[in-house]
Protein backbone atom coordinates (compact mmCIF):
# COMPACT_ATOMS: atom_id res chain seq x y z
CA UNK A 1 -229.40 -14.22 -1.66
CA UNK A 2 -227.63 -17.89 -2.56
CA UNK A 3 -229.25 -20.99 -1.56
CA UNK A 4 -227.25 -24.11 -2.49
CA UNK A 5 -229.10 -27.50 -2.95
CA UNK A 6 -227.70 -30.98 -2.21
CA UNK A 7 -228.64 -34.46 -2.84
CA UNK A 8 -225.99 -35.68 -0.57
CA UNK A 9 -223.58 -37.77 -3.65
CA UNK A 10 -220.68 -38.47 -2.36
CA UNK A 11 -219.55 -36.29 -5.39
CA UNK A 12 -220.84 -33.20 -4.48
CA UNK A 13 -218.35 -33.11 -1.65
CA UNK A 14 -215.59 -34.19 -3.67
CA UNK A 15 -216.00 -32.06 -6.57
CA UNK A 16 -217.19 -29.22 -4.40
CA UNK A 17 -220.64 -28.77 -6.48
CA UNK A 18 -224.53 -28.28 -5.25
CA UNK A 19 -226.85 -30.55 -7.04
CA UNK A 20 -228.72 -26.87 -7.50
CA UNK A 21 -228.21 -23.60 -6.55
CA UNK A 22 -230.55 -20.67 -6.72
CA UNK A 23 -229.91 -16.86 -6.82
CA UNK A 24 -232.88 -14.80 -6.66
CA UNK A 25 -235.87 -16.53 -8.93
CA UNK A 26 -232.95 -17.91 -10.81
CA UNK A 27 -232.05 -21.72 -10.23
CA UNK A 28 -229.54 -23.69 -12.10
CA UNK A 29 -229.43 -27.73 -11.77
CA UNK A 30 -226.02 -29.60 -12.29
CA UNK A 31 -225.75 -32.17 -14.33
CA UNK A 32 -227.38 -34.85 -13.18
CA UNK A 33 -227.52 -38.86 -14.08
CA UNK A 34 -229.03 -41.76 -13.24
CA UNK A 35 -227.19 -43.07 -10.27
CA UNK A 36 -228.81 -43.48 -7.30
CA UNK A 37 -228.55 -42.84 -2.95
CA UNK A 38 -226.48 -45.74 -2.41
CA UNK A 39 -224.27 -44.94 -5.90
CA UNK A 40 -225.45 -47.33 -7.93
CA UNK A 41 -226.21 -46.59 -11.66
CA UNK A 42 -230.01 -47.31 -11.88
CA UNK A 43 -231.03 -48.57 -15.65
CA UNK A 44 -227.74 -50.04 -17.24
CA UNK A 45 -228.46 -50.03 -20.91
CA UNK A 46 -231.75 -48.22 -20.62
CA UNK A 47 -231.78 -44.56 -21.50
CA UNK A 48 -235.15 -44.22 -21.22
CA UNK A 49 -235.39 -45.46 -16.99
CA UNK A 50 -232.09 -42.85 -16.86
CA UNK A 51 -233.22 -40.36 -18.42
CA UNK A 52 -236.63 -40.32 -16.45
CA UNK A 53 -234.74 -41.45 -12.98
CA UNK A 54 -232.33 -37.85 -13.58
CA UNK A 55 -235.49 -35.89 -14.39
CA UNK A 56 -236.70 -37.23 -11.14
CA UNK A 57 -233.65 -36.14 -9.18
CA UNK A 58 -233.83 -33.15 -11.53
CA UNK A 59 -237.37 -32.28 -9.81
CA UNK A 60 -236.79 -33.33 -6.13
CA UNK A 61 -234.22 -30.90 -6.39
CA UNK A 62 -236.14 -27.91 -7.98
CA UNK A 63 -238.60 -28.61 -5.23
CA UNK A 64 -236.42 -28.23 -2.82
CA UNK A 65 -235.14 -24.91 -4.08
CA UNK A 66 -238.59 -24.06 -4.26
CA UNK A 67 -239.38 -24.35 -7.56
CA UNK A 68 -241.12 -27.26 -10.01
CA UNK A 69 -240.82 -28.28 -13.42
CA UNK A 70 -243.22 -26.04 -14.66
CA UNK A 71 -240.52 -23.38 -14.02
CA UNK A 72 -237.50 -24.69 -16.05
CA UNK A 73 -236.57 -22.72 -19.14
CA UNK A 74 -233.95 -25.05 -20.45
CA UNK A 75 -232.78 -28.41 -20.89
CA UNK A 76 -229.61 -29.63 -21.57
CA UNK A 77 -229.06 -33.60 -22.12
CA UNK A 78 -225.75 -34.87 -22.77
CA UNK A 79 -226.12 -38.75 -24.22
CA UNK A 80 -223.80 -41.08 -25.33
CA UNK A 81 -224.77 -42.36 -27.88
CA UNK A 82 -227.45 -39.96 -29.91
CA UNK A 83 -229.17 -42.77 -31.42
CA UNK A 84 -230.84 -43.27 -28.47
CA UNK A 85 -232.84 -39.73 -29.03
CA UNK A 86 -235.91 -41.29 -29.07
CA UNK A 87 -236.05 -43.07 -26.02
CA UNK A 88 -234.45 -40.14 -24.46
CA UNK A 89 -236.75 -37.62 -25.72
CA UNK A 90 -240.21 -39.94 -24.65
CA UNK A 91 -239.04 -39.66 -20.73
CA UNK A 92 -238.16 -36.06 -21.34
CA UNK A 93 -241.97 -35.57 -23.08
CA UNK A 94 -243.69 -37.42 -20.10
CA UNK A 95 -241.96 -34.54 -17.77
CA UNK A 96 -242.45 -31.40 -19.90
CA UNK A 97 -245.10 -31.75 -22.34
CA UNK A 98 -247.48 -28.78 -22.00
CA UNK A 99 -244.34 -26.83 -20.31
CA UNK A 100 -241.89 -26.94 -23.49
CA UNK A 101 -238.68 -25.74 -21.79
CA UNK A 102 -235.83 -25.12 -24.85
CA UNK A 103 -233.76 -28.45 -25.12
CA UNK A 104 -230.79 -29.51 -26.52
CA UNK A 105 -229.26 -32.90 -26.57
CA UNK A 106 -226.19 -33.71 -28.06
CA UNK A 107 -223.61 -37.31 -28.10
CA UNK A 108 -221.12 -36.87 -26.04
CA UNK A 109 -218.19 -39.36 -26.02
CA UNK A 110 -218.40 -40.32 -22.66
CA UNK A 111 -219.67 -39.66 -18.70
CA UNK A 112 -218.15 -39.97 -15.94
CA UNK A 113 -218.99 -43.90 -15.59
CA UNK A 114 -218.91 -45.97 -18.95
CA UNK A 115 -222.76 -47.10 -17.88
CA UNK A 116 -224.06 -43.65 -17.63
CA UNK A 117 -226.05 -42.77 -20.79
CA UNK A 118 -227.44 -39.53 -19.99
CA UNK A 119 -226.47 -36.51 -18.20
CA UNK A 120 -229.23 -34.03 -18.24
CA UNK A 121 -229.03 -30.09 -16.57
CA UNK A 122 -231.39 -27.77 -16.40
CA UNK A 123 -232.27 -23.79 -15.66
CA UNK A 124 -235.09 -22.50 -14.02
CA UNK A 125 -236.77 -19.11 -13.53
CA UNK A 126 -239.47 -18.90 -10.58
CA UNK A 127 -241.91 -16.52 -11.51
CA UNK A 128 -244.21 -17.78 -8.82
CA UNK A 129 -241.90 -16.14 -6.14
CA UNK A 130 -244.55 -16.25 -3.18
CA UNK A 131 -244.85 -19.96 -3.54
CA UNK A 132 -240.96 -20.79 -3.54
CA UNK A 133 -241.30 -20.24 0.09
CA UNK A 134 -237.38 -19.18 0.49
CA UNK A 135 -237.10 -16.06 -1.70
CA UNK A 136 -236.99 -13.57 1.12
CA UNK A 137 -235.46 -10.58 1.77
């Protein structure tokens, strides 16, 4: 069974992508950045706010596909500019810590939009599977 997750970007359309989409107790978020419902890119020059406003997204989504932080497995951040780690990593800590999910984060030259600083995708594994409320069947 496929369940495909939107956030309703005007991206997701054109690109033809889900913001998430989950096959059995496995669920695999895009890459997601800080921009927000009416397409603005919320923090300019902040990775910190973007990294925590993506994790954000990052969770509405996994919520929606039944699932919550506690089950992602794996991070992947993508930042432009890698001194920036720091900042980066504290929003990521205020989301996992005590969860621990494998991470990587590497610099990337650029994202889509030259004021995007961090992309960030994760996986998940539900192991929960009579609380995701969807896995039937």
């Amino acid at each position: 069974m496929r369940k495909n997750v939107f956030s309703g970007s005007k991206w997701e359309p054109l690109v033809a992508y889900s913001r998430a989409v989950c096959i059995g107790n496995f669920i695999a978020v895009a890459g997601t950045t800080a921009v927000d419902q009416s397409g603005e890119i919320v923090g300019p020059g902040d990775p910190y706010q973007q990294t925590a406003f993506a994790l954000a997204k990052i969770e509405k989504a996994l919520n929606e596909a039944g699932a919550s932080l506690k089950d992602v497995i794996r991070t992947r951040i993508f930042a432009t500019d890698i001194s920036h780690w720091e900042q980066i990593g504290k929003a990521h800590r205020e989301f996992f810590e005590g969860i621990f999910p494998a991470c990587t984060m590497v610099e990337v030259s650029r994202l889509v939009d030259k004021d995007m600083l961090v992309e960030i995708e994760v996986e998940a594994i539900v192991t929960d599977v009579a609380k995701s409320g969807w896995f039937r069947g």
